[in-house]
C-alpha atoms as a PDB file:
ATOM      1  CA  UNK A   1    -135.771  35.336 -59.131  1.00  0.00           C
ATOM      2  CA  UNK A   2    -135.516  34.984 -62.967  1.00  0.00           C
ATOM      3  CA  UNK A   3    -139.028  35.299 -64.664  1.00  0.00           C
ATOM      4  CA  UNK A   4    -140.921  32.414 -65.287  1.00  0.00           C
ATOM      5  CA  UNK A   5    -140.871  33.134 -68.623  1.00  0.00           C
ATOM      6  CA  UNK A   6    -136.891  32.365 -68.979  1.00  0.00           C
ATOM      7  CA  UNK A   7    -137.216  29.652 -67.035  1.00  0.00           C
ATOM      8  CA  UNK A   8    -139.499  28.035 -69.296  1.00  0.00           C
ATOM      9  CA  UNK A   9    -137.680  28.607 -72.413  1.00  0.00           C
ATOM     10  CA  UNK A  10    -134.972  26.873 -71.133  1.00  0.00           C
ATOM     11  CA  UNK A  11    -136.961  24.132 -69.969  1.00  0.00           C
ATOM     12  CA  UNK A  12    -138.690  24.071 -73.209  1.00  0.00           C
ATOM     13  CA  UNK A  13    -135.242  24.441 -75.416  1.00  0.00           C
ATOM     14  CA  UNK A  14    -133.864  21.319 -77.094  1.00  0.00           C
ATOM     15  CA  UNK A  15    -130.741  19.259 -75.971  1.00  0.00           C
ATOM     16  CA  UNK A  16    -128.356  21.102 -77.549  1.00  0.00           C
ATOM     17  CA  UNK A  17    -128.962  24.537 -79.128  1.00  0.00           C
ATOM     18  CA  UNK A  18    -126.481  24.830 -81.827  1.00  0.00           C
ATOM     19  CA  UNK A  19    -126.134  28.537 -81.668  1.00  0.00           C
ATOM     20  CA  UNK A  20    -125.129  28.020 -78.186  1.00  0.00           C
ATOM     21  CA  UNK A  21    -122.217  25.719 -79.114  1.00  0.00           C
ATOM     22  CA  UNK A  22    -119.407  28.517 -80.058  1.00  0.00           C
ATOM     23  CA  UNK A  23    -120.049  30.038 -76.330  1.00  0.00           C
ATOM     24  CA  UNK A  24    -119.547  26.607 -74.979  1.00  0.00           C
ATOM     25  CA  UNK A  25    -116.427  25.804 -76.653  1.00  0.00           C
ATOM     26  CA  UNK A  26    -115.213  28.453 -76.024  1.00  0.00           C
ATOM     27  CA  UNK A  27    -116.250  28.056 -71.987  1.00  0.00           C
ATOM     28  CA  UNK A  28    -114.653  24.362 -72.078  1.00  0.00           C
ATOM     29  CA  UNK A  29    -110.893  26.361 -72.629  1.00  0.00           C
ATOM     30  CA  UNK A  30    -111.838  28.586 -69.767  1.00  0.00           C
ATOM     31  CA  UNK A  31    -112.648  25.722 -67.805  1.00  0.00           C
ATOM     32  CA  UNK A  32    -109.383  23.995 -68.574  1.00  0.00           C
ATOM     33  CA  UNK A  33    -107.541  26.557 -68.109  1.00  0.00           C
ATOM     34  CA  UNK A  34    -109.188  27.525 -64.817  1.00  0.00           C
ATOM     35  CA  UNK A  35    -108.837  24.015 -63.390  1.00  0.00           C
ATOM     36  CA  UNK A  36    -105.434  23.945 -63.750  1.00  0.00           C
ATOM     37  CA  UNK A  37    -105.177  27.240 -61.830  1.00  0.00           C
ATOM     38  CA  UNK A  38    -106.883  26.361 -58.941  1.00  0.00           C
ATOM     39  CA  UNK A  39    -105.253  22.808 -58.726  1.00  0.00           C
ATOM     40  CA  UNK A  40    -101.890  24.297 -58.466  1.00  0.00           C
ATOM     41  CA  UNK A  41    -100.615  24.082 -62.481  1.00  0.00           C
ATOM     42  CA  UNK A  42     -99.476  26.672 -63.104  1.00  0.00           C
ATOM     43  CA  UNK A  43     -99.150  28.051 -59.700  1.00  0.00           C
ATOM     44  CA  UNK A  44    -101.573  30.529 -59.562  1.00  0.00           C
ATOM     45  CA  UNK A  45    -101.459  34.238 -59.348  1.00  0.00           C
ATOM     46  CA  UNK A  46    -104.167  33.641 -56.004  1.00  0.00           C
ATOM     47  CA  UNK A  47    -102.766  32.254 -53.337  1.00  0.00           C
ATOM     48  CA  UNK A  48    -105.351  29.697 -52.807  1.00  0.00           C
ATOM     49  CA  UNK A  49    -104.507  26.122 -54.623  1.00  0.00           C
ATOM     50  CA  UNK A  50    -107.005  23.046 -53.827  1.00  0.00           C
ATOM     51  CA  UNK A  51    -106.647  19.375 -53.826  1.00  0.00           C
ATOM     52  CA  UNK A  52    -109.859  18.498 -55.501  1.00  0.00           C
ATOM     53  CA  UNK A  53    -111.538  14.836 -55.099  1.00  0.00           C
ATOM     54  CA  UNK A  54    -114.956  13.534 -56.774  1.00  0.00           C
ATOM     55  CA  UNK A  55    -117.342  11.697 -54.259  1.00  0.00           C
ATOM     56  CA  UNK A  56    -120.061  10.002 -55.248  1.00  0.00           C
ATOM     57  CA  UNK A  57    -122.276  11.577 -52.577  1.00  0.00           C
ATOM     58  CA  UNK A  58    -123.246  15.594 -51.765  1.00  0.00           C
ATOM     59  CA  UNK A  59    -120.606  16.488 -49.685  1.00  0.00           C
ATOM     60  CA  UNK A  60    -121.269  19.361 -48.109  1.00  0.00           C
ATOM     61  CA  UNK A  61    -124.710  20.434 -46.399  1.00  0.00           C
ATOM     62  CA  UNK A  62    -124.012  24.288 -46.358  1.00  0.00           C
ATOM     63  CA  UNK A  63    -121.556  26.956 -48.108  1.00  0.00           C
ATOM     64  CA  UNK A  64    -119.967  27.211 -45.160  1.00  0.00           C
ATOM     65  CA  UNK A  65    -119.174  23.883 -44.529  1.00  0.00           C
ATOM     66  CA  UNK A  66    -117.369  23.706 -47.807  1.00  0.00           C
ATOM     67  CA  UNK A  67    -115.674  27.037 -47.235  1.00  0.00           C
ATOM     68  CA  UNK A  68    -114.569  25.010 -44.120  1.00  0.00           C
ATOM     69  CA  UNK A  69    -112.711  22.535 -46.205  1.00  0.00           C
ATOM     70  CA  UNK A  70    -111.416  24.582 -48.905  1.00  0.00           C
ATOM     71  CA  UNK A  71    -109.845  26.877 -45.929  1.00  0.00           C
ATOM     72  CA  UNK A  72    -107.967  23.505 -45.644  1.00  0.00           C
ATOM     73  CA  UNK A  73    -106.744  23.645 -48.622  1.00  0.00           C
ATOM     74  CA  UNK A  74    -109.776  20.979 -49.766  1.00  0.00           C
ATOM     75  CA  UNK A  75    -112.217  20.918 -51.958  1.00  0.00           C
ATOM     76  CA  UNK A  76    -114.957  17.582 -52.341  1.00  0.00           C
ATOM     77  CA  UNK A  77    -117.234  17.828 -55.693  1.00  0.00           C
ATOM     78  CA  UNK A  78    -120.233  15.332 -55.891  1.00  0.00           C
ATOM     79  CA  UNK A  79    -120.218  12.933 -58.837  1.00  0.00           C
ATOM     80  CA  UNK A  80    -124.025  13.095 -58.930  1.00  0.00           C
ATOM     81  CA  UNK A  81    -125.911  14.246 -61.412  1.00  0.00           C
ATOM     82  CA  UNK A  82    -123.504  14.594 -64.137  1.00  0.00           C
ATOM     83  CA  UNK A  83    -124.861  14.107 -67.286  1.00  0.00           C
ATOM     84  CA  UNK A  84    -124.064  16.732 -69.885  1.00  0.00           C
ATOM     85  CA  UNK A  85    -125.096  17.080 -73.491  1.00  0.00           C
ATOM     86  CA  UNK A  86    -121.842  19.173 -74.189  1.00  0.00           C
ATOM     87  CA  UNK A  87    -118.917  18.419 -71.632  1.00  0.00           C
ATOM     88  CA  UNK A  88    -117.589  15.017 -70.791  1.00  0.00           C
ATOM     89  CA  UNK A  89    -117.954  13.746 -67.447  1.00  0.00           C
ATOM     90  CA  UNK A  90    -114.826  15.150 -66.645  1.00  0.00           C
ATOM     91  CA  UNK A  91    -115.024  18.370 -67.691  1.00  0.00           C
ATOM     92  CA  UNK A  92    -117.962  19.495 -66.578  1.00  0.00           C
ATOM     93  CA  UNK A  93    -116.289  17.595 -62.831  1.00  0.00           C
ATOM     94  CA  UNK A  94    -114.110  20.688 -63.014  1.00  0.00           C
ATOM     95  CA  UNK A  95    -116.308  22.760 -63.943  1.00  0.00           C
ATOM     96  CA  UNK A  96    -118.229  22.488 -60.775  1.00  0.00           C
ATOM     97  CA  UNK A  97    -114.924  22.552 -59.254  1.00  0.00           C
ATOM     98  CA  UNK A  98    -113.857  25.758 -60.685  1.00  0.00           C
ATOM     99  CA  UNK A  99    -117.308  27.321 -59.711  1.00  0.00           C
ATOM    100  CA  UNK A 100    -116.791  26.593 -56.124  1.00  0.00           C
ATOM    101  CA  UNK A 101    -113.555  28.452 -56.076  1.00  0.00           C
ATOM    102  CA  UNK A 102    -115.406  31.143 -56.909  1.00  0.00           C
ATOM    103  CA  UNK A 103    -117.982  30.795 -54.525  1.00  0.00           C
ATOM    104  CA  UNK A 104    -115.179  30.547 -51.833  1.00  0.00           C
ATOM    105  CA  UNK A 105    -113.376  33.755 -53.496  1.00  0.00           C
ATOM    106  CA  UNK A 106    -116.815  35.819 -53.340  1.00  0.00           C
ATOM    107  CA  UNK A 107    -117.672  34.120 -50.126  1.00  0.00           C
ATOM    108  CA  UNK A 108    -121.047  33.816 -51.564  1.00  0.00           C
ATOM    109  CA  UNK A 109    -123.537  30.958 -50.777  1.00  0.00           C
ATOM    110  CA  UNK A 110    -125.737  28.871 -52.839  1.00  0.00           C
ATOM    111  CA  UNK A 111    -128.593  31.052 -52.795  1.00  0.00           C
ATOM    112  CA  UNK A 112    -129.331  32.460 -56.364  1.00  0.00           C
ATOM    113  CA  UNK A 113    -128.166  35.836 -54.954  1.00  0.00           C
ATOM    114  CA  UNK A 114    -124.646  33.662 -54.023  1.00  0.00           C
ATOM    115  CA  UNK A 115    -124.975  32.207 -57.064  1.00  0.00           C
ATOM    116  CA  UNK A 116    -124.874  35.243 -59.745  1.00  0.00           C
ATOM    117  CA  UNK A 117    -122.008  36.821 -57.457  1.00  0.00           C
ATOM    118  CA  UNK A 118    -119.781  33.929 -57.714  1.00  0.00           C
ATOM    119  CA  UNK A 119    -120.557  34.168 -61.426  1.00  0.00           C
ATOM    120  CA  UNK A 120    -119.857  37.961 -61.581  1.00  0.00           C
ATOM    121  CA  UNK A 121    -116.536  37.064 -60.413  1.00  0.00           C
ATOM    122  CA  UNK A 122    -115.834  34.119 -62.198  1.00  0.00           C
ATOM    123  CA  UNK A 123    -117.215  36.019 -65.604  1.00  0.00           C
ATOM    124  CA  UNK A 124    -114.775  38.358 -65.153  1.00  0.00           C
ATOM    125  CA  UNK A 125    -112.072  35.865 -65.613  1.00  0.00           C
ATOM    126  CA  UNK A 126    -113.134  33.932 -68.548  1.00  0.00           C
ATOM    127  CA  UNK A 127    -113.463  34.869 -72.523  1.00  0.00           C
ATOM    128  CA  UNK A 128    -116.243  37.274 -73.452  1.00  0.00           C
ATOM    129  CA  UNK A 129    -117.492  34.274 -75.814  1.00  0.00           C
ATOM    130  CA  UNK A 130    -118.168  32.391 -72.517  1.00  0.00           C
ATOM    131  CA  UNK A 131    -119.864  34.385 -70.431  1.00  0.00           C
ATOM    132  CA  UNK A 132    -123.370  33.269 -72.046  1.00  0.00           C
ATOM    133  CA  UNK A 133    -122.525  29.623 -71.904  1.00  0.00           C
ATOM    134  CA  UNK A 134    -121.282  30.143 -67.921  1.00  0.00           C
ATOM    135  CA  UNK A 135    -124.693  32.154 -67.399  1.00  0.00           C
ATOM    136  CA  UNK A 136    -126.601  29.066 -68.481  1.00  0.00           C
ATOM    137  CA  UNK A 137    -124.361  27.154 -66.521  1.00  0.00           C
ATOM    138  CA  UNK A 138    -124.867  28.957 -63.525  1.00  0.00           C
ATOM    139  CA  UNK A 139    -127.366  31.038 -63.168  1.00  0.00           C
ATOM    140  CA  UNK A 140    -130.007  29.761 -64.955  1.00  0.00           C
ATOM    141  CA  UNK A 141    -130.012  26.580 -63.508  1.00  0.00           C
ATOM    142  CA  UNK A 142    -129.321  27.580 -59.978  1.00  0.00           C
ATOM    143  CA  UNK A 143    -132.923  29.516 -60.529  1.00  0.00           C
ATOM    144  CA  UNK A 144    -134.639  26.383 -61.814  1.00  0.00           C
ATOM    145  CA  UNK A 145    -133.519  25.249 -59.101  1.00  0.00           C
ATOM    146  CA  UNK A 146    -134.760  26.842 -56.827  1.00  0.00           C
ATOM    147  CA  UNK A 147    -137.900  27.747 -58.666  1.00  0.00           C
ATOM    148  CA  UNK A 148    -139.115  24.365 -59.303  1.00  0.00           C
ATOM    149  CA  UNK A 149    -136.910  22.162 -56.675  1.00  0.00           C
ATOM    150  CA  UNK A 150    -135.331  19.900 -58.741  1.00  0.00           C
ATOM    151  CA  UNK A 151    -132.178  20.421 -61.047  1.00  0.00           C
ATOM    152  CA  UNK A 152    -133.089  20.693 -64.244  1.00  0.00           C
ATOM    153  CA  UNK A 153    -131.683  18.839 -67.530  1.00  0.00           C
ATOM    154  CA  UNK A 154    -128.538  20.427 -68.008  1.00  0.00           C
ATOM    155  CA  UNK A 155    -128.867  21.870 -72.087  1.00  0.00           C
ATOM    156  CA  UNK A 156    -126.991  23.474 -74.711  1.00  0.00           C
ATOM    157  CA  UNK A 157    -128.331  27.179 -74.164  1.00  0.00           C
ATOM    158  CA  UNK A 158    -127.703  30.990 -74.224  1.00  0.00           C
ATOM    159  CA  UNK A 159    -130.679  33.555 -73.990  1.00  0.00           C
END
């Protein structure tokens, strides 16, 4: 677990940090890019290509139960709770998207111990200039998360 400490300077950060931004533009091409990848354009270098759909509901109770689907070649991402001071609606759709396939690639739950290994892989793929944005993205709030058991207001941060 993160210090409490962290944890409460993001909770305590404003909306939108503008030293932050530059990591998260920089993210949104990653994401883009990565999208495309695992949707099937290009066709990948992995073999693994999803049809991704939005639902407006949490569709899967466990890791495995999405690993299930995306075995299938499926992959369900929840429209919930997607309200973000930086990406559109859309984009931060695939972003959750994109994070999954990583999650299925590390076979890694959502655990915060699943959580920063499907971001050590997925870091390792994107530009250096992201990897603070994608640690806010990720691990940070998984930890709120978890810490405090609710998700917290997505921000605008780097440590």
């Amino acid at each position: 677990m993160l210090p409490d400490y962290i944890l409460k300077r993001y909770e305590n950060a404003p909306l939108i940090s503008t030293s932050a931004l530059p990591s998260y533009r920089s993210l949104a091409q990653d994401i883009t890019r990565l999208y495309d990848v695992i949707t099937g354009n290009p066709t990948p270098a992995r073999a693994t290509i999803f049809v991704v759909s939005f639902v407006d509901r949490q569709p899967y109770d466990s890791a495995r139960d999405m690993f299930e689907d995306m075995h299938s070649g499926r992959l369900k991402i929840s429209t919930q709770y997607n309200e973000h001071p930086f990406f559109t609606k859309e984009d931060n759709l695939k972003a959750r998207a994109v994070h999954d396939a990583y999650h299925y690639w590390s076979n890694s739950d959502f655990s915060l111990e699943g959580e920063y290994k499907a971001f050590e892989l997925q870091a390792g793929e994107v530009a250096e200039e992201s990897v603070p944005a994608l640690y806010s993205e990720v691990v940070l709030q998984a930890a709120y998360t978890i810490r405090y058991g609710k998700f917290p207001v997505q921000k605008v941060f780097t440590l």
